[in-house]
PDB file of N, CA and C in Angstrom:
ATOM      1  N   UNK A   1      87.057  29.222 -34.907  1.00  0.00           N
ATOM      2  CA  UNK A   1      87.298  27.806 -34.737  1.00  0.00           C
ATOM      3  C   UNK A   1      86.358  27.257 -33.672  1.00  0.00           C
ATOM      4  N   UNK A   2      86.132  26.105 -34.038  1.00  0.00           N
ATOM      5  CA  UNK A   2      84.655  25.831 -32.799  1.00  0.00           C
ATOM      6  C   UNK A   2      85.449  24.948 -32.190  1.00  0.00           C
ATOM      7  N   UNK A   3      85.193  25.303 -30.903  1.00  0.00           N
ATOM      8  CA  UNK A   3      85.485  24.699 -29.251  1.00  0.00           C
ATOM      9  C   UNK A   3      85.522  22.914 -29.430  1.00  0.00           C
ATOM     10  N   UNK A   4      86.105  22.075 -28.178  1.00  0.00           N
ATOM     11  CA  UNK A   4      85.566  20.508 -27.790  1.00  0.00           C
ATOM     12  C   UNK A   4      84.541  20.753 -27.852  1.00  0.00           C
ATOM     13  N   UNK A   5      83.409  21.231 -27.439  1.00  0.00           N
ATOM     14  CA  UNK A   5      82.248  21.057 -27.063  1.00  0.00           C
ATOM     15  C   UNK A   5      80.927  22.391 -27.298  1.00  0.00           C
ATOM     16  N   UNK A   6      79.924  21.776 -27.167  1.00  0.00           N
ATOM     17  CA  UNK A   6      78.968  23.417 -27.818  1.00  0.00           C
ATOM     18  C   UNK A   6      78.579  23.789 -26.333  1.00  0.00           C
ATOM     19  N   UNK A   7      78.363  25.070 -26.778  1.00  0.00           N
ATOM     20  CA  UNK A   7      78.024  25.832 -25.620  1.00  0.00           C
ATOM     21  C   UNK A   7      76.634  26.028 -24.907  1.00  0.00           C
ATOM     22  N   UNK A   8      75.588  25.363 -25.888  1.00  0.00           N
ATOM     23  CA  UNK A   8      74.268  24.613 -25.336  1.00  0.00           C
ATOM     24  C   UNK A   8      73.927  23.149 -25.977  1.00  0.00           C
ATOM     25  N   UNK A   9      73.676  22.259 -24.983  1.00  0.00           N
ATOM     26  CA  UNK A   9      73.162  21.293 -25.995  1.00  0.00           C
ATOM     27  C   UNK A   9      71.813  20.658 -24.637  1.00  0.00           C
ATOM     28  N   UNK A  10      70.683  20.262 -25.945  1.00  0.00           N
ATOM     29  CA  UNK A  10      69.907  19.998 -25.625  1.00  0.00           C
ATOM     30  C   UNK A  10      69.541  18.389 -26.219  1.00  0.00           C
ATOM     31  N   UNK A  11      69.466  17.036 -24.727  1.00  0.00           N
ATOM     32  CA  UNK A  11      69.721  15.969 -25.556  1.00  0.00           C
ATOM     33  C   UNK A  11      68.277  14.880 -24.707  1.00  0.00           C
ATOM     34  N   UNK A  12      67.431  14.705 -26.024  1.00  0.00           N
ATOM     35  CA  UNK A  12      66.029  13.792 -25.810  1.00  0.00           C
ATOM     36  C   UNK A  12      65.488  14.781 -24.941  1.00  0.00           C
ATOM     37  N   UNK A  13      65.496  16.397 -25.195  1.00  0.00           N
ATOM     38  CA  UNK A  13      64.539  17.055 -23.659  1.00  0.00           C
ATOM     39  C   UNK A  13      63.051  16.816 -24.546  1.00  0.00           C
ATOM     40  N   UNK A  14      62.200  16.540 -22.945  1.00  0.00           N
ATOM     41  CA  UNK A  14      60.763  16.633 -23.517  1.00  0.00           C
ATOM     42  C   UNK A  14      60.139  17.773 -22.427  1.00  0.00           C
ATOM     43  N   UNK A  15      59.033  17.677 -22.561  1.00  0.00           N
ATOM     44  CA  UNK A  15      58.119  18.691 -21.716  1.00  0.00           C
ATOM     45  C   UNK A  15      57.233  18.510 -21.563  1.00  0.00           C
ATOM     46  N   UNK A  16      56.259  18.462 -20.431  1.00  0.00           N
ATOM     47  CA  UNK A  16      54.644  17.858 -20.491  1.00  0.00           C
ATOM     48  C   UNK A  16      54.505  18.652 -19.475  1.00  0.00           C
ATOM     49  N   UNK A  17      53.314  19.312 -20.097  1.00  0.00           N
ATOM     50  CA  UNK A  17      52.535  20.021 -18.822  1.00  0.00           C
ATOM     51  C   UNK A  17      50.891  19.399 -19.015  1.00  0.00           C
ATOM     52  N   UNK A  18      50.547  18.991 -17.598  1.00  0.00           N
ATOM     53  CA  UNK A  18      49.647  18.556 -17.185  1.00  0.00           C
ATOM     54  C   UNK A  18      49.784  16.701 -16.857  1.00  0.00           C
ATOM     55  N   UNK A  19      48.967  16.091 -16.809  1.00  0.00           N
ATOM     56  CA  UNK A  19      48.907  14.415 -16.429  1.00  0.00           C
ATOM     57  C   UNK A  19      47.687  14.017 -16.782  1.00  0.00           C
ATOM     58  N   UNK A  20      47.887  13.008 -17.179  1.00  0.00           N
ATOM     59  CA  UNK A  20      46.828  11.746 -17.574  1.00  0.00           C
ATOM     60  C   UNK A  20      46.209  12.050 -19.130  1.00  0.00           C
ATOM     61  N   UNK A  21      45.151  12.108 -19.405  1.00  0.00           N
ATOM     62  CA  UNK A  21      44.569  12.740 -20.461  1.00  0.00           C
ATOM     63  C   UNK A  21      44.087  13.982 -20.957  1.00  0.00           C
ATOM     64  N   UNK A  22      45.139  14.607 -19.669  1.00  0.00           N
ATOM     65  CA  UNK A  22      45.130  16.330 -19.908  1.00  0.00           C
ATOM     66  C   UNK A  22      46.492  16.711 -20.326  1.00  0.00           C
ATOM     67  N   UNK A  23      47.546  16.111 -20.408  1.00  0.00           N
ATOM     68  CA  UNK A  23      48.604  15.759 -20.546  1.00  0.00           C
ATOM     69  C   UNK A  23      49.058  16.527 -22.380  1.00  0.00           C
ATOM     70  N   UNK A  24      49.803  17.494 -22.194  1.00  0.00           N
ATOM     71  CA  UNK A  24      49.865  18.413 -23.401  1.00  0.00           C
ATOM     72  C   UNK A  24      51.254  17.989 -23.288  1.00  0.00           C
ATOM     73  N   UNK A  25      51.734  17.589 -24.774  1.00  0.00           N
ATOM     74  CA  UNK A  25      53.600  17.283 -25.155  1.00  0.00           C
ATOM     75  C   UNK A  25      53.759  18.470 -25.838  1.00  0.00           C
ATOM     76  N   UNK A  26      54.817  19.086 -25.264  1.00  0.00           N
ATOM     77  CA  UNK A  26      55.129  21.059 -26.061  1.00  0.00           C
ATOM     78  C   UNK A  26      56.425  20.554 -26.445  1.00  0.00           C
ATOM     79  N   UNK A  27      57.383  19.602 -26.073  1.00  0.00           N
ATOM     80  CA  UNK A  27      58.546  19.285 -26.625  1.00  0.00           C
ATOM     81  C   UNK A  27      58.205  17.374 -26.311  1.00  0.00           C
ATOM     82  N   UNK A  28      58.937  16.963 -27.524  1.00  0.00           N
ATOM     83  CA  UNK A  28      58.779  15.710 -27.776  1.00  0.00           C
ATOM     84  C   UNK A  28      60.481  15.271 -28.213  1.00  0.00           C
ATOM     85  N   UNK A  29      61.532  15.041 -27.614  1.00  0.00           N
ATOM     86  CA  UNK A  29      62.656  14.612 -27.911  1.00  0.00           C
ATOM     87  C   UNK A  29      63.445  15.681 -28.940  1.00  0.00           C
ATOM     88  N   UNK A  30      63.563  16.667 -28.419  1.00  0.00           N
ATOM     89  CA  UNK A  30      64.165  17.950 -29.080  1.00  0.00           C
ATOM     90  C   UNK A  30      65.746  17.451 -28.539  1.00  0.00           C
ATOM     91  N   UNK A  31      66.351  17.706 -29.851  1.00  0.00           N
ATOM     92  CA  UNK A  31      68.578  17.251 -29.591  1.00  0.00           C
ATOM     93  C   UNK A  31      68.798  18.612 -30.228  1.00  0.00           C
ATOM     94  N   UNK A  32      69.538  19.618 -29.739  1.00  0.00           N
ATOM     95  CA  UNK A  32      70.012  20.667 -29.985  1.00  0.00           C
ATOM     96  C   UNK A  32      71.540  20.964 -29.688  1.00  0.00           C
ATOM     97  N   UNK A  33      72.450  21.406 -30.742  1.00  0.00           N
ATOM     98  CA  UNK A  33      73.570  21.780 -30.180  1.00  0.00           C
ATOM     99  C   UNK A  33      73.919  22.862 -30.715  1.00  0.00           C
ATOM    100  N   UNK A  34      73.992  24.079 -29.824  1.00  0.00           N
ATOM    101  CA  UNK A  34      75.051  25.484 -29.951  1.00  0.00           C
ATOM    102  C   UNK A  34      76.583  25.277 -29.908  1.00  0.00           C
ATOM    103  N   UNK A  35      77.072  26.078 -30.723  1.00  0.00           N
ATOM    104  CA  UNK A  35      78.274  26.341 -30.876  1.00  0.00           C
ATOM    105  C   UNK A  35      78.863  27.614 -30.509  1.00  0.00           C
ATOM    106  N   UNK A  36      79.349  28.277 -29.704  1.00  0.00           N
ATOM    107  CA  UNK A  36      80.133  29.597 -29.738  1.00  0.00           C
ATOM    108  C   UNK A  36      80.330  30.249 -31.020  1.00  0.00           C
ATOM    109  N   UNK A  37      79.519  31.493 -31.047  1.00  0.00           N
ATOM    110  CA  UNK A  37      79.468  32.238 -32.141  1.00  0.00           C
ATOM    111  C   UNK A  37      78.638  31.758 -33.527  1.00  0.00           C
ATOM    112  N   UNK A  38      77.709  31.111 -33.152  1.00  0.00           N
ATOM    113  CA  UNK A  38      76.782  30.719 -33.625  1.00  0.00           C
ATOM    114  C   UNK A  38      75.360  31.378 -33.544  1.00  0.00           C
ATOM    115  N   UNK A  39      74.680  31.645 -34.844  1.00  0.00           N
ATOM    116  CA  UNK A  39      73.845  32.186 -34.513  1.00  0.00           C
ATOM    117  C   UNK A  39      72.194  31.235 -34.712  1.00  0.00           C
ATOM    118  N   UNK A  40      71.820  31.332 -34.145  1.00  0.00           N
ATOM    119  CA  UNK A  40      70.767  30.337 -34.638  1.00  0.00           C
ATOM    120  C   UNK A  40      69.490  30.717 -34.580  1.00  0.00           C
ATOM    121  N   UNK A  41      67.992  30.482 -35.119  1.00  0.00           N
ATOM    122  CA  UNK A  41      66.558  30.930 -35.311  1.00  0.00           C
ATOM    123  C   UNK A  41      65.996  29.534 -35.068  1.00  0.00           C
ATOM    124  N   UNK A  42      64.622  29.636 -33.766  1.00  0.00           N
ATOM    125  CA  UNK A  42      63.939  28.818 -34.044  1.00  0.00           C
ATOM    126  C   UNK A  42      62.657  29.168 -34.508  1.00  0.00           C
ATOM    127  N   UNK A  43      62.280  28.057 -35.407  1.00  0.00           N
ATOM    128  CA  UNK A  43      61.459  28.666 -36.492  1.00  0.00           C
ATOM    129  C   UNK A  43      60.235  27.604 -36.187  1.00  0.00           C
ATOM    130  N   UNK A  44      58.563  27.965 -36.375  1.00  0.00           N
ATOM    131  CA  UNK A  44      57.468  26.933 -36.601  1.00  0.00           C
ATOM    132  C   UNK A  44      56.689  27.644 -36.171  1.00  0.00           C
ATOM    133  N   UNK A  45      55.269  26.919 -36.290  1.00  0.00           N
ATOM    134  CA  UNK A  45      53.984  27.301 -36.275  1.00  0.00           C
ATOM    135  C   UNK A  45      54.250  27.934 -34.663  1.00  0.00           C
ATOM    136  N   UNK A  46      52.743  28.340 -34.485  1.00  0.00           N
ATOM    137  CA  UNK A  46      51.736  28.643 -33.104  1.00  0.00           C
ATOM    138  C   UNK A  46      51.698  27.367 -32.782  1.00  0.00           C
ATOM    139  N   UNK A  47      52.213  27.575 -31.374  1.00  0.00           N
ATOM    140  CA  UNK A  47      51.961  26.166 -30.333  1.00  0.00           C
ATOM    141  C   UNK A  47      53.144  24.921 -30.924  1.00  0.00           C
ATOM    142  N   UNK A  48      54.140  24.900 -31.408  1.00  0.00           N
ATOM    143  CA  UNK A  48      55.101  24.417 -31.569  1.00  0.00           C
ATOM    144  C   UNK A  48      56.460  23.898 -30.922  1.00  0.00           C
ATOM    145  N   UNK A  49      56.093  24.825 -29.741  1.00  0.00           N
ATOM    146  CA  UNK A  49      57.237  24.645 -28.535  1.00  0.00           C
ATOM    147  C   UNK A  49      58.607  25.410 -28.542  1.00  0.00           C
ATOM    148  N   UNK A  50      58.413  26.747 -29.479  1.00  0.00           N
ATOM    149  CA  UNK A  50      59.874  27.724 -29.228  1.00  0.00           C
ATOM    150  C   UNK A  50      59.814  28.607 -28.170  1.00  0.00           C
ATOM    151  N   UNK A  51      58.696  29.219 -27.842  1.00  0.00           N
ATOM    152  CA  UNK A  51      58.538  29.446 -26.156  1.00  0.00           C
ATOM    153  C   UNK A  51      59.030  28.318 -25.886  1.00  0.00           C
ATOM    154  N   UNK A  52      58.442  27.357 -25.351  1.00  0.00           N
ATOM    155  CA  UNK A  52      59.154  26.192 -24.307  1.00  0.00           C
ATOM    156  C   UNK A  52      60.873  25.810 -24.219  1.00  0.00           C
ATOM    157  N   UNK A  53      60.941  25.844 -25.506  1.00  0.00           N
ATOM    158  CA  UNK A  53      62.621  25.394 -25.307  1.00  0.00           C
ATOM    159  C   UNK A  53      63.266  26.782 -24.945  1.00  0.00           C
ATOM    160  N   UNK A  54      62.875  28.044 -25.403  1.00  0.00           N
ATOM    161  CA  UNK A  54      63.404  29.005 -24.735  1.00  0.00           C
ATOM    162  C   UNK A  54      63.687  29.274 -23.313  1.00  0.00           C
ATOM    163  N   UNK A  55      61.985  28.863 -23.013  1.00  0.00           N
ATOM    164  CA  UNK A  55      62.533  29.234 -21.485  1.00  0.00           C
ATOM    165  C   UNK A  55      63.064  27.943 -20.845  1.00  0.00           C
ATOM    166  N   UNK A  56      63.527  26.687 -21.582  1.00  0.00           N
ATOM    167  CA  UNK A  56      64.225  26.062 -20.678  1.00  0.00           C
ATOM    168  C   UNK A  56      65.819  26.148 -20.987  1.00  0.00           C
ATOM    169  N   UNK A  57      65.939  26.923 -22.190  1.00  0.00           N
ATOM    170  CA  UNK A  57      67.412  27.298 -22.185  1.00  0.00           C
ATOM    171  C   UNK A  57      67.805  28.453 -21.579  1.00  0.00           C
ATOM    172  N   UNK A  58      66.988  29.565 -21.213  1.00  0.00           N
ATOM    173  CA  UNK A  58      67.385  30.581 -20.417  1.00  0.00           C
ATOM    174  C   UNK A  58      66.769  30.221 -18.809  1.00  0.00           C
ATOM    175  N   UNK A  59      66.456  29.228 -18.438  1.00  0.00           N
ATOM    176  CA  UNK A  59      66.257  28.230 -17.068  1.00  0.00           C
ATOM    177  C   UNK A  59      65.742  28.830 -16.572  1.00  0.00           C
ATOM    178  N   UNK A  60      64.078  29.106 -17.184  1.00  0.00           N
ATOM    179  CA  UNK A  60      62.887  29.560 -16.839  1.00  0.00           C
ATOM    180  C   UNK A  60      62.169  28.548 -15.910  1.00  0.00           C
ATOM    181  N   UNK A  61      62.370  27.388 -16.537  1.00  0.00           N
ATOM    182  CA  UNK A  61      61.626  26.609 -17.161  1.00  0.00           C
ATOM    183  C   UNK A  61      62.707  24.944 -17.170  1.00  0.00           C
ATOM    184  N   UNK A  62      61.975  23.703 -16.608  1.00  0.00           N
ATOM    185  CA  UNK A  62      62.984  22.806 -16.445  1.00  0.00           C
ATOM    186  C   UNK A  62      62.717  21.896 -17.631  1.00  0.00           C
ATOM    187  N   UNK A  63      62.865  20.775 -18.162  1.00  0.00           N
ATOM    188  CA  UNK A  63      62.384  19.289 -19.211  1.00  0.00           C
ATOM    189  C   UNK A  63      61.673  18.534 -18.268  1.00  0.00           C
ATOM    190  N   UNK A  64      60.824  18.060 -18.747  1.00  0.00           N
ATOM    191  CA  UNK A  64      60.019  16.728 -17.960  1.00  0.00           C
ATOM    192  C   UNK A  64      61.347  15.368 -17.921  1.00  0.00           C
ATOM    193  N   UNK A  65      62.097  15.137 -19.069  1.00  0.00           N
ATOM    194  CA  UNK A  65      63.099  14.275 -19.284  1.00  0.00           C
ATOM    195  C   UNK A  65      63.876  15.134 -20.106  1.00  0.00           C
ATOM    196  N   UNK A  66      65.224  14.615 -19.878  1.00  0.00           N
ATOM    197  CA  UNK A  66      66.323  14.667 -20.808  1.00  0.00           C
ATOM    198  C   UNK A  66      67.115  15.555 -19.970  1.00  0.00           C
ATOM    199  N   UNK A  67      68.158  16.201 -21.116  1.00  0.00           N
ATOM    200  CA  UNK A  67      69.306  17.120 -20.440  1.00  0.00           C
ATOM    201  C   UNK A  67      69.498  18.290 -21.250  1.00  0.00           C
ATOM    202  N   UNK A  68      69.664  18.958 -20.231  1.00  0.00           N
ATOM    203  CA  UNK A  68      70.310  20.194 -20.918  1.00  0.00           C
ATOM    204  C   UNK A  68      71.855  20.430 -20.285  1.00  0.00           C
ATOM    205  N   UNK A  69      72.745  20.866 -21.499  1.00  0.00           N
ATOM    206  CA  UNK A  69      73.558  20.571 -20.813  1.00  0.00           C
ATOM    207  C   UNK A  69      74.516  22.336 -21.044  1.00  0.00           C
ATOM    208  N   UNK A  70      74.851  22.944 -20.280  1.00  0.00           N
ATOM    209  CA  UNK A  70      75.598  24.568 -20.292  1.00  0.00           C
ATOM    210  C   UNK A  70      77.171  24.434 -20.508  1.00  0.00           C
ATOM    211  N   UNK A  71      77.822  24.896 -21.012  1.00  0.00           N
ATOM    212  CA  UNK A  71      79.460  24.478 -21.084  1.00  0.00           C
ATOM    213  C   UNK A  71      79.471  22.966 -20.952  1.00  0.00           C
ATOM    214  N   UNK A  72      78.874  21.815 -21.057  1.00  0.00           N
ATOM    215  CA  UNK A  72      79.705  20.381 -20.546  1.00  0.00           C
ATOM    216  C   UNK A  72      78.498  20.226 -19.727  1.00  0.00           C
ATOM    217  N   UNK A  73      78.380  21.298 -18.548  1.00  0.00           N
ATOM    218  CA  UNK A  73      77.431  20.899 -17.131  1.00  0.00           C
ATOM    219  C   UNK A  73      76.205  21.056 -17.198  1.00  0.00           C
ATOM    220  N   UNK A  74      75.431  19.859 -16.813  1.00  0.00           N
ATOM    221  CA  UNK A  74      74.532  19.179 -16.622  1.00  0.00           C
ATOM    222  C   UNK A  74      73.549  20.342 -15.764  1.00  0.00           C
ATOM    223  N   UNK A  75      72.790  21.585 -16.452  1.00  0.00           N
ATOM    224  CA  UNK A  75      71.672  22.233 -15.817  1.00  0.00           C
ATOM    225  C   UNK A  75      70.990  21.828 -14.638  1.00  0.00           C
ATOM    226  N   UNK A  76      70.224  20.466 -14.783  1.00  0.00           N
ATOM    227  CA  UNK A  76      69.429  20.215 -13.776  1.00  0.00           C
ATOM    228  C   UNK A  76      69.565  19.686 -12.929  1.00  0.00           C
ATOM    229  N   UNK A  77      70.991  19.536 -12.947  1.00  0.00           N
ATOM    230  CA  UNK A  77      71.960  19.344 -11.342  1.00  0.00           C
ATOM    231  C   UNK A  77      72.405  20.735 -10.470  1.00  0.00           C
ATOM    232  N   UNK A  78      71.756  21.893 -11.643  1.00  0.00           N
ATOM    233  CA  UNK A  78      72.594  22.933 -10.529  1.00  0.00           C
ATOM    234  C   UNK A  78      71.385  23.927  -9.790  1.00  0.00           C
ATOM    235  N   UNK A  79      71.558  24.024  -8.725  1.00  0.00           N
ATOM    236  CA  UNK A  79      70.770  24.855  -7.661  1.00  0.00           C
ATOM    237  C   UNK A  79      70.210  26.261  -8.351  1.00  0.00           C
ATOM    238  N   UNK A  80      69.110  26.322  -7.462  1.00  0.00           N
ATOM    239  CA  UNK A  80      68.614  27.625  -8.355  1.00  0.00           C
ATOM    240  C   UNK A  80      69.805  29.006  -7.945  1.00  0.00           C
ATOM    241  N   UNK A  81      70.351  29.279  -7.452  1.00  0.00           N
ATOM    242  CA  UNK A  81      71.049  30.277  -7.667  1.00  0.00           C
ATOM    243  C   UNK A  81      72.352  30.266  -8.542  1.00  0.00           C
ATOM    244  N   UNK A  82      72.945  28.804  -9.032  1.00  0.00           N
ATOM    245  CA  UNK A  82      73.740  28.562 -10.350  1.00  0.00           C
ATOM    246  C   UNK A  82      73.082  28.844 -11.113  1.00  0.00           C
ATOM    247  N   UNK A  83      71.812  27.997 -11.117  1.00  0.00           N
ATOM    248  CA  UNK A  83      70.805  28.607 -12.986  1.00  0.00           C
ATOM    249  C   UNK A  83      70.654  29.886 -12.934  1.00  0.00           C
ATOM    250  N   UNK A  84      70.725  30.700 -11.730  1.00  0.00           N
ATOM    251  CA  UNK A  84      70.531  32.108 -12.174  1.00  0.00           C
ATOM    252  C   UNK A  84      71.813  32.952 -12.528  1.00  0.00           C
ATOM    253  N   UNK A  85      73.115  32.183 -12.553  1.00  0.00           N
ATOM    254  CA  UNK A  85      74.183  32.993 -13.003  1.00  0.00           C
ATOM    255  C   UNK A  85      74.451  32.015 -14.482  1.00  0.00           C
ATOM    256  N   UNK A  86      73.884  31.062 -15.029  1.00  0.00           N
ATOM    257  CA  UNK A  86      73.412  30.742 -16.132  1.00  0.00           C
ATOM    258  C   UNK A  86      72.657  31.614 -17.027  1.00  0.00           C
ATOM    259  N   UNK A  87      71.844  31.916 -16.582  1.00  0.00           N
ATOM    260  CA  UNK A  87      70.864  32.885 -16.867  1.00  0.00           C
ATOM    261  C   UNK A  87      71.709  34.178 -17.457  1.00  0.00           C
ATOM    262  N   UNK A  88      72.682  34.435 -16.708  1.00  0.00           N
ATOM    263  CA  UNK A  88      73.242  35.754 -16.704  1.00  0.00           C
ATOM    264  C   UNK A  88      74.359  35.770 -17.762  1.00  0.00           C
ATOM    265  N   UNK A  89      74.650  34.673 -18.511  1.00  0.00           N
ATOM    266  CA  UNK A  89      76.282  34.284 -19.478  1.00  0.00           C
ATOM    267  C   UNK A  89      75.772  35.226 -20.501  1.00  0.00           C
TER     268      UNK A  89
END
């Protein structure tokens, strides 16, 4: 039976590494939601951005914008030694 709420959700995250006209978009408004006991594959080309969203769901790695959100709570409100018992679920 699936929970109130998913157990990852990812909502408008983007990602930009670099600035100005060096400025590379690896995520462009990615909405993702996990469910408990869910299994899921991300799938696409080379240079597509499944590294990227990986390591910002195992909080390698932060969004330029948006949210990620762990049980309900808001990731990029929590200190690096919460993301590292995030890390650890």
């Amino acid at each position: 039976m699936r929970g109130s709420q998913p157990l990852l959700e990812l909502r408008q995250v983007v990602k930009v590494y670099g600035k100005g006209s060096a400025a590379v978009h690896a995520l462009r408004g990615i909405d993702l939601k996990v469910w408990s006991g869910e299994f899921v594959a991300l799938m696409g080309s080379s240079g597509s951005g499944k590294s990227t969203c990986l390591n910002i769901l195992g909080c390698l790695d932060q969004p330029s914008s948006g949210q990620y959100l762990f049980q309900g709570v808001d990731v990029g409100r929590l200190s690096r030694t919460q993301r590292a018992l995030v890390r650890r679920y």
